[in-house]
C-alpha atoms as a PDB file:
ATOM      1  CA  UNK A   1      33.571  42.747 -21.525  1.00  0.00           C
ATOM      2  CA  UNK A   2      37.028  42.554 -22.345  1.00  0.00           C
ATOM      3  CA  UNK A   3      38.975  43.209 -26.291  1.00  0.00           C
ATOM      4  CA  UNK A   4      39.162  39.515 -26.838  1.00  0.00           C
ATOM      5  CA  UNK A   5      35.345  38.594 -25.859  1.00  0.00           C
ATOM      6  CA  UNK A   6      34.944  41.713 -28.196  1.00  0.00           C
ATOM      7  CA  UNK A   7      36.814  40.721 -31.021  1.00  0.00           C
ATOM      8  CA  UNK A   8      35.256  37.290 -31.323  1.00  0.00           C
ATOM      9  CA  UNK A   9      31.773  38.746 -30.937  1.00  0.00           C
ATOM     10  CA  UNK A  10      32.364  40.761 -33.887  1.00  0.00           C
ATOM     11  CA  UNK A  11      34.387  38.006 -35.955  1.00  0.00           C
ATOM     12  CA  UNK A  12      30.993  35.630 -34.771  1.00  0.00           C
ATOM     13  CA  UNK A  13      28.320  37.938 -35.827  1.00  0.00           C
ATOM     14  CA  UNK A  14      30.209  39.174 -39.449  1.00  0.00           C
ATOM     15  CA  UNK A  15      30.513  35.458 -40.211  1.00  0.00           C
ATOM     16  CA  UNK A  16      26.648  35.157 -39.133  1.00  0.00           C
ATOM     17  CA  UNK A  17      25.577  38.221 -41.302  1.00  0.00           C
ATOM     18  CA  UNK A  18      27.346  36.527 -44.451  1.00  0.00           C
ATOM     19  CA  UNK A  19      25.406  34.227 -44.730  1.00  0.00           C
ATOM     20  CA  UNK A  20      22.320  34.673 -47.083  1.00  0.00           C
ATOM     21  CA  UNK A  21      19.164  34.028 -45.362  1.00  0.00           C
ATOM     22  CA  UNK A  22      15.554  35.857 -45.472  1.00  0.00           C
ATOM     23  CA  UNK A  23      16.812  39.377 -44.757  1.00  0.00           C
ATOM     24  CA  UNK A  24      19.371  39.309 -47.403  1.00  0.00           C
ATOM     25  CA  UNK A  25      17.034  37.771 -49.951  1.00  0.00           C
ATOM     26  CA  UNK A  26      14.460  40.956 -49.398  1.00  0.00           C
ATOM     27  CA  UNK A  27      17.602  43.177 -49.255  1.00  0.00           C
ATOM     28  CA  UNK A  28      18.688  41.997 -52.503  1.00  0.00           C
ATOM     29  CA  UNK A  29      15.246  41.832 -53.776  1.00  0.00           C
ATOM     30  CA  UNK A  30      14.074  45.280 -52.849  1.00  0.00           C
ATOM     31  CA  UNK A  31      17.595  46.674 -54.644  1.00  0.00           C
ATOM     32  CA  UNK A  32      17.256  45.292 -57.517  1.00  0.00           C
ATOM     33  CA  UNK A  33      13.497  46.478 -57.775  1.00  0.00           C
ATOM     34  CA  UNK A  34      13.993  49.499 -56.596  1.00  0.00           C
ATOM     35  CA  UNK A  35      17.585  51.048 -56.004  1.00  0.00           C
ATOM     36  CA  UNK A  36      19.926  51.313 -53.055  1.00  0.00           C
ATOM     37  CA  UNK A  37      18.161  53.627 -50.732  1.00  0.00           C
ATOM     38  CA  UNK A  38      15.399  51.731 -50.994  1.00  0.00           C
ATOM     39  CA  UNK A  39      17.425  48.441 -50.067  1.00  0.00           C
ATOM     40  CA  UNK A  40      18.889  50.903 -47.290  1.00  0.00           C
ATOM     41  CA  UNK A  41      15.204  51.587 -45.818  1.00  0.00           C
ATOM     42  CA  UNK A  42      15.028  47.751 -45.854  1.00  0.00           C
ATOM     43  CA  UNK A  43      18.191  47.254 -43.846  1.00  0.00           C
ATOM     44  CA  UNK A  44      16.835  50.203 -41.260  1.00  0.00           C
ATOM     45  CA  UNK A  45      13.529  48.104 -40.639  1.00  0.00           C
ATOM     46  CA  UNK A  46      15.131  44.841 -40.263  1.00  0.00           C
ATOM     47  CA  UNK A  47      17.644  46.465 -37.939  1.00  0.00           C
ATOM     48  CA  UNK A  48      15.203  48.214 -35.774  1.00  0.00           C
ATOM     49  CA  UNK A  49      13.693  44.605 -35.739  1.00  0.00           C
ATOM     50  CA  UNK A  50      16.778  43.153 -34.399  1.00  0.00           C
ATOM     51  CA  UNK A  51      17.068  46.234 -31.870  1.00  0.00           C
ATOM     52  CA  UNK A  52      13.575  45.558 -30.165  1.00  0.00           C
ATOM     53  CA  UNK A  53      14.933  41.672 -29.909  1.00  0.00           C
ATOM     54  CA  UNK A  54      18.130  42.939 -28.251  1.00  0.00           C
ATOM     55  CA  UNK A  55      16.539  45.235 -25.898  1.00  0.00           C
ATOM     56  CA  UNK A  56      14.402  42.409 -24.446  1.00  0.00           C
ATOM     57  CA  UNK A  57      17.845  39.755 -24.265  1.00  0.00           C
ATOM     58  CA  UNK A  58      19.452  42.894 -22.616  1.00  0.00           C
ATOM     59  CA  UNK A  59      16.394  43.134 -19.773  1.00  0.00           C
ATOM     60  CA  UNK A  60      16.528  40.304 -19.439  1.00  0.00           C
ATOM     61  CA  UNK A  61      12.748  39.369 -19.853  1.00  0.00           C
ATOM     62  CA  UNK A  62      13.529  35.762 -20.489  1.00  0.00           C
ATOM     63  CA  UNK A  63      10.051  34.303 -19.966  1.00  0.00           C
ATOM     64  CA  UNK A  64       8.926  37.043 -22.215  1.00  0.00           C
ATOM     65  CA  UNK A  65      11.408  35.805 -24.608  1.00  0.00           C
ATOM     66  CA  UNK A  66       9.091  32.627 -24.772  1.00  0.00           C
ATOM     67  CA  UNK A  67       5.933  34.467 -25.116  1.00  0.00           C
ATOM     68  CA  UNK A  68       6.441  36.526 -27.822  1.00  0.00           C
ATOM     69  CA  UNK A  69       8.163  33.298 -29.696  1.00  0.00           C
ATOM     70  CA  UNK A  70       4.682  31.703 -29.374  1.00  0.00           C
ATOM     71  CA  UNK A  71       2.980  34.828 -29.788  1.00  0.00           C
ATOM     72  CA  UNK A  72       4.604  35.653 -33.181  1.00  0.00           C
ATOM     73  CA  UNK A  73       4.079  32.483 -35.031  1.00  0.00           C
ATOM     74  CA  UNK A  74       1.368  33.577 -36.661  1.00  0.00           C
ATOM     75  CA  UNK A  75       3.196  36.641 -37.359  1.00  0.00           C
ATOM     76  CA  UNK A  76       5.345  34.900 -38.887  1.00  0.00           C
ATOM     77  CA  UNK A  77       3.204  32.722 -41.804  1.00  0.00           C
ATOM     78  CA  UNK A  78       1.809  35.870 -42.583  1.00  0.00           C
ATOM     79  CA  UNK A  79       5.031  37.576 -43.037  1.00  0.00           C
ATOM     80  CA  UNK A  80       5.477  34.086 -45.347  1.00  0.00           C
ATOM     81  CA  UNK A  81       2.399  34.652 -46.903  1.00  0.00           C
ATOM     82  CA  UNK A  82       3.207  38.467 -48.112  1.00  0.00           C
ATOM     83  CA  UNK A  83       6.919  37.676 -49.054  1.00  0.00           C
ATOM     84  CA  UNK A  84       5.700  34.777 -51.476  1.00  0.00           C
ATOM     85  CA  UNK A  85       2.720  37.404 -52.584  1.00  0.00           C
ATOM     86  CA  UNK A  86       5.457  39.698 -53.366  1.00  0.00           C
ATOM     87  CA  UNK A  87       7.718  37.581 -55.402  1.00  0.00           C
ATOM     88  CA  UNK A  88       4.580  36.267 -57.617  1.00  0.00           C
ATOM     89  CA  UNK A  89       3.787  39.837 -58.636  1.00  0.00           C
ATOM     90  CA  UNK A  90       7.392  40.904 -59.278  1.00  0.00           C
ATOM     91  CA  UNK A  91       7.732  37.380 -61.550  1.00  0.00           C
ATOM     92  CA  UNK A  92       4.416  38.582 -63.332  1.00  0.00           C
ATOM     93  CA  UNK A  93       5.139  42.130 -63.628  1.00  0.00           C
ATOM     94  CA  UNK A  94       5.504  44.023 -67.152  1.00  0.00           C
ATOM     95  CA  UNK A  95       8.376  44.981 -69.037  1.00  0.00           C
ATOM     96  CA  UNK A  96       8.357  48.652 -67.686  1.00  0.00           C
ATOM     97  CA  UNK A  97       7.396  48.294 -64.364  1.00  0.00           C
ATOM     98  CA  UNK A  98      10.230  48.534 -62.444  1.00  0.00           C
ATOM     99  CA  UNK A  99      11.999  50.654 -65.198  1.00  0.00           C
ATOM    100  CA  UNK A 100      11.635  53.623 -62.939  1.00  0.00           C
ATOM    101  CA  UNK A 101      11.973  53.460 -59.074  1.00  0.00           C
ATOM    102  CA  UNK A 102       9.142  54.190 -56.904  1.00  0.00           C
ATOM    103  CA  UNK A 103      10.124  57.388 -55.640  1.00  0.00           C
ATOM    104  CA  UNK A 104       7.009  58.011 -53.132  1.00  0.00           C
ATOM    105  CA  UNK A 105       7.407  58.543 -49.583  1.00  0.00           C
ATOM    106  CA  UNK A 106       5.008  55.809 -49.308  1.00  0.00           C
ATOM    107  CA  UNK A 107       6.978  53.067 -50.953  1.00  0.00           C
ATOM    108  CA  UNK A 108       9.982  53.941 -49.056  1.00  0.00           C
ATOM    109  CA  UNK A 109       7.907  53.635 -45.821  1.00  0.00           C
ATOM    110  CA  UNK A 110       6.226  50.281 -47.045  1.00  0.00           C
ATOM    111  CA  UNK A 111      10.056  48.943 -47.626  1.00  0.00           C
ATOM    112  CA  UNK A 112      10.890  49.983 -44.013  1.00  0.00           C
ATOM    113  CA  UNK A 113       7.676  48.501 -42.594  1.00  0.00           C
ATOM    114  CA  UNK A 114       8.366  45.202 -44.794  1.00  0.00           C
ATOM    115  CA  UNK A 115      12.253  45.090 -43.069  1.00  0.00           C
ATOM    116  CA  UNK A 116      10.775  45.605 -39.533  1.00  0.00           C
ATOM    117  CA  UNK A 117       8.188  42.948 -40.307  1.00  0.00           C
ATOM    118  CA  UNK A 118      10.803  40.370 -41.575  1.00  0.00           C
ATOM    119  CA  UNK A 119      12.876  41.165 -38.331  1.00  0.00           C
ATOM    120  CA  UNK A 120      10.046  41.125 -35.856  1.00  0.00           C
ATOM    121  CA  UNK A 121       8.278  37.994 -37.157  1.00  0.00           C
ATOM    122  CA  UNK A 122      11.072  35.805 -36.815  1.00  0.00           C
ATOM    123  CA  UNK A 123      10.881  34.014 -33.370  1.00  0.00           C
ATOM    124  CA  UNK A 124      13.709  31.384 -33.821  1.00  0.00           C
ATOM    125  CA  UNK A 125      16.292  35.297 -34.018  1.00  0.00           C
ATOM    126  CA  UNK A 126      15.009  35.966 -30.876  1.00  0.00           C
ATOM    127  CA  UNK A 127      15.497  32.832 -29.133  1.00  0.00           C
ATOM    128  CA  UNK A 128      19.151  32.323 -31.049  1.00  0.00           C
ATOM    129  CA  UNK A 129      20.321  36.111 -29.824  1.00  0.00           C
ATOM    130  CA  UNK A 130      19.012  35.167 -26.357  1.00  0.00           C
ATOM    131  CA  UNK A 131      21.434  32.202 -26.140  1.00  0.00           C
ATOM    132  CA  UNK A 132      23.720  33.882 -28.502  1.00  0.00           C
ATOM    133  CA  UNK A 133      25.110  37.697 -27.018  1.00  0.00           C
ATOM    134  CA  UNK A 134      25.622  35.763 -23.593  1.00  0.00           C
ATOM    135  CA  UNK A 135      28.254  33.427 -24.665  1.00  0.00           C
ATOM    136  CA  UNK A 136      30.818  37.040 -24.842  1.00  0.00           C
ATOM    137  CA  UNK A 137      29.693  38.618 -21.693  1.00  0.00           C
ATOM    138  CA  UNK A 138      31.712  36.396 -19.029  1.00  0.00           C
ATOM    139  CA  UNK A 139      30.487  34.270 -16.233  1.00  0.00           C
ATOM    140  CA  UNK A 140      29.165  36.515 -14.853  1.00  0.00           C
ATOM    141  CA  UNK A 141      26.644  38.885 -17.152  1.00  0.00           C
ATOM    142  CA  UNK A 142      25.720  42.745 -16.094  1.00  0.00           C
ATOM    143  CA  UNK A 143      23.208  44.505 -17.739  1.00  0.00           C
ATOM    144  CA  UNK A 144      25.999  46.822 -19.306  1.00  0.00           C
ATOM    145  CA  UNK A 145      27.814  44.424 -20.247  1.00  0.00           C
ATOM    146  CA  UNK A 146      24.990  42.600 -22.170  1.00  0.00           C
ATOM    147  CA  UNK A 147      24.064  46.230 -23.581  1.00  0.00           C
ATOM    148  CA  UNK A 148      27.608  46.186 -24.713  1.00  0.00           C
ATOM    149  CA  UNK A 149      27.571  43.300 -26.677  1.00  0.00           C
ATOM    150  CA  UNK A 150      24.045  44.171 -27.963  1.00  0.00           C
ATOM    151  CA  UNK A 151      25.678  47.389 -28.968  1.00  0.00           C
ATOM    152  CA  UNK A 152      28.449  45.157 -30.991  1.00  0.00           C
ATOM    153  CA  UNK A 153      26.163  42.540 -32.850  1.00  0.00           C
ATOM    154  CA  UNK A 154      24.049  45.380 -33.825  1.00  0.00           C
ATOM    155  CA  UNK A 155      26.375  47.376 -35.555  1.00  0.00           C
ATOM    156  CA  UNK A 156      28.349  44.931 -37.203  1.00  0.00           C
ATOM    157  CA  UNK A 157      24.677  43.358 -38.395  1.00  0.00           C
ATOM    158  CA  UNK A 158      24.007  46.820 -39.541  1.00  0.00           C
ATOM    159  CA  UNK A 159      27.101  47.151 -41.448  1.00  0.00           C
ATOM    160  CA  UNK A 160      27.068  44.017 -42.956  1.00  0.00           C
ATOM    161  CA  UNK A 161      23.581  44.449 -43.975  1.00  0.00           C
ATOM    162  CA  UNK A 162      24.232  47.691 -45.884  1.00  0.00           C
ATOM    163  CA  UNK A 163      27.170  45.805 -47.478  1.00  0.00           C
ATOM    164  CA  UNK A 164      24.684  43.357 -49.035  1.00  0.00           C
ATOM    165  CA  UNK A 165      22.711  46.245 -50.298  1.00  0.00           C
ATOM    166  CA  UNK A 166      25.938  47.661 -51.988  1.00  0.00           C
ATOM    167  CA  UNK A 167      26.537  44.540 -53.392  1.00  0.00           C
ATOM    168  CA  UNK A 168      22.970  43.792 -55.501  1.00  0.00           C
ATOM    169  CA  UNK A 169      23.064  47.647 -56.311  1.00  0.00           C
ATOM    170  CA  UNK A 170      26.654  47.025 -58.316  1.00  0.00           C
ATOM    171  CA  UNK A 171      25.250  44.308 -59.963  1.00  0.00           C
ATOM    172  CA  UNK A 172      21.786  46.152 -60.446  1.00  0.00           C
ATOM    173  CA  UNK A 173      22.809  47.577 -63.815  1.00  0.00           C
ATOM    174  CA  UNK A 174      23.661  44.063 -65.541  1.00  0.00           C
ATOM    175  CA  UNK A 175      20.245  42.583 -64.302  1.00  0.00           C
ATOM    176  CA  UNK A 176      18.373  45.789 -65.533  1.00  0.00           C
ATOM    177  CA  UNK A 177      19.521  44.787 -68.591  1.00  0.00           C
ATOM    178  CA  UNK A 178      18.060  41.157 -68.254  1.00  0.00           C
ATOM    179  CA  UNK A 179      14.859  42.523 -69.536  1.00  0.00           C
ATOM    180  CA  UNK A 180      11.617  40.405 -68.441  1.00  0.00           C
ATOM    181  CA  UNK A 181      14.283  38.087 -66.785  1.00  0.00           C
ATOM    182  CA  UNK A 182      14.696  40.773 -63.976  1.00  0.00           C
ATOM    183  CA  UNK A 183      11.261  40.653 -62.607  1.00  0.00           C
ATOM    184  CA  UNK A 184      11.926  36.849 -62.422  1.00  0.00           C
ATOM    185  CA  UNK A 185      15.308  37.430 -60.641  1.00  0.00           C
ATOM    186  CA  UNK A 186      13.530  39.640 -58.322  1.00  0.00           C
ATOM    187  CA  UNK A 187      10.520  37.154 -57.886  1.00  0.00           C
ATOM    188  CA  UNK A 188      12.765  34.675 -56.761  1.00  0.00           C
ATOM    189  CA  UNK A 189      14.693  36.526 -54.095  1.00  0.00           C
ATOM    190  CA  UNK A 190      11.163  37.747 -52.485  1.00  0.00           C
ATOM    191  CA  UNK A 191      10.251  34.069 -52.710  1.00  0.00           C
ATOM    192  CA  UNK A 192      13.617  32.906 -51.035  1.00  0.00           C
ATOM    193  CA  UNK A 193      12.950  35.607 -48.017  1.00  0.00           C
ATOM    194  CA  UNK A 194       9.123  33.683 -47.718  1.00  0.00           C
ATOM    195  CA  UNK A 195      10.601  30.336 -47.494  1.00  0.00           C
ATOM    196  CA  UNK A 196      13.516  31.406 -45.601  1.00  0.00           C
ATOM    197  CA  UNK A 197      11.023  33.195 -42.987  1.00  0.00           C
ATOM    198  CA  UNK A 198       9.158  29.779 -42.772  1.00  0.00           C
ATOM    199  CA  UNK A 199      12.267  27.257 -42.245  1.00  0.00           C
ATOM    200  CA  UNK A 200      12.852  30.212 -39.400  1.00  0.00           C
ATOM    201  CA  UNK A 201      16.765  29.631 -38.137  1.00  0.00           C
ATOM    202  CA  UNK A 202      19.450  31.704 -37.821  1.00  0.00           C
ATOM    203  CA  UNK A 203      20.299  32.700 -41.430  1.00  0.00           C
ATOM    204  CA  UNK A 204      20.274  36.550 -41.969  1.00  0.00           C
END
């Protein structure tokens, strides 16, 4: 894989990861709710996700690739199901609920597991980085090579991910100050990552 296949890899996949889709929307919604580390622990499931996807693209397990599409379907409306769960009881919750973060090992594990979820139940990213990391590895693919690109998109998804977190934690102040309103605002993001996660294309 040469610099230039390199460069435009990474140019690609930070355009990709800037726009909002159903991982940002939980990102955004789990940092406001919560605070930035538990935004990170978001970003760390959905990127472990994203990491099992890449491993299979990398082995090349194409027919796989078509299995666990089918296979996770119904992976996926549940994952709908939860996310649009989620948002109605953050738009119904009290004035003091989310006054002080959750602070339990528990909750930051249940963040992680609701990242890797998002990731994993998403069969149209598996199918799109399957068609996708090729495109920079020549005509002529090796298995390091693919790795190498894998390596790429994952960091820069990574990066770009924790970027988004940044971003909703600067502005977490102003909404904590939206009273009520901020449950709403929060309710709506979890909501956006449900519907997102059932129109199931690219967006991040």
């Amino acid at each position: 894989m040469d610099l230039t296949s390199a460069f435009l890899l990474a140019t690609a996949t930070a355009a990709l990861v800037a726009i909002p889709g159903p991982n940002v929307a939980l990102f955004i919604a789990n940092t406001l709710a919560h605070g930035a580390r538990y935004g990170c622990a978001t970003v760390v499931g959905t990127s472990i996700g994203v990491g099992i996807q890449l491993v299979i693209v990398v082995l090349g397990l194409s027919t796989l690739l078509q299995v666990a599409a089918s296979a996770l379907v119904w992976l996926k409306w549940a994952g709908v199901l939860y996310l649009i769960y989620l948002g109605i009881s953050a738009w119904r919750q009290g004035l003091d609920e989310l006054d002080q973060p959750r602070a339990t090992g528990g909750s930051m594990k249940r963040l992680f597991l609701q990242g890797l979820l998002l990731a994993i139940a998403n069969p149209k990213t598996l199918i799109f980085i399957a068609a996708f990391i090729p495109q920079f590895t020549g005509s002529s693919p090796t298995v390091a090579g693919v790795a190498l690109a894998a390596a790429i998109y994952l960091s820069i998804v990574f990066v770009g991910d924790m970027l988004w977190v940044a971003l909703a934690n600067v502005s977490r102040p102003a909404v904590m100050k939206l009273g009520r309103l901020r449950h709403k605002l929060t309710g709506i993001f979890f909501v956006g990552a449900g519907v997102g996660l059932a129109l199931a294309r690219v967006e991040r």
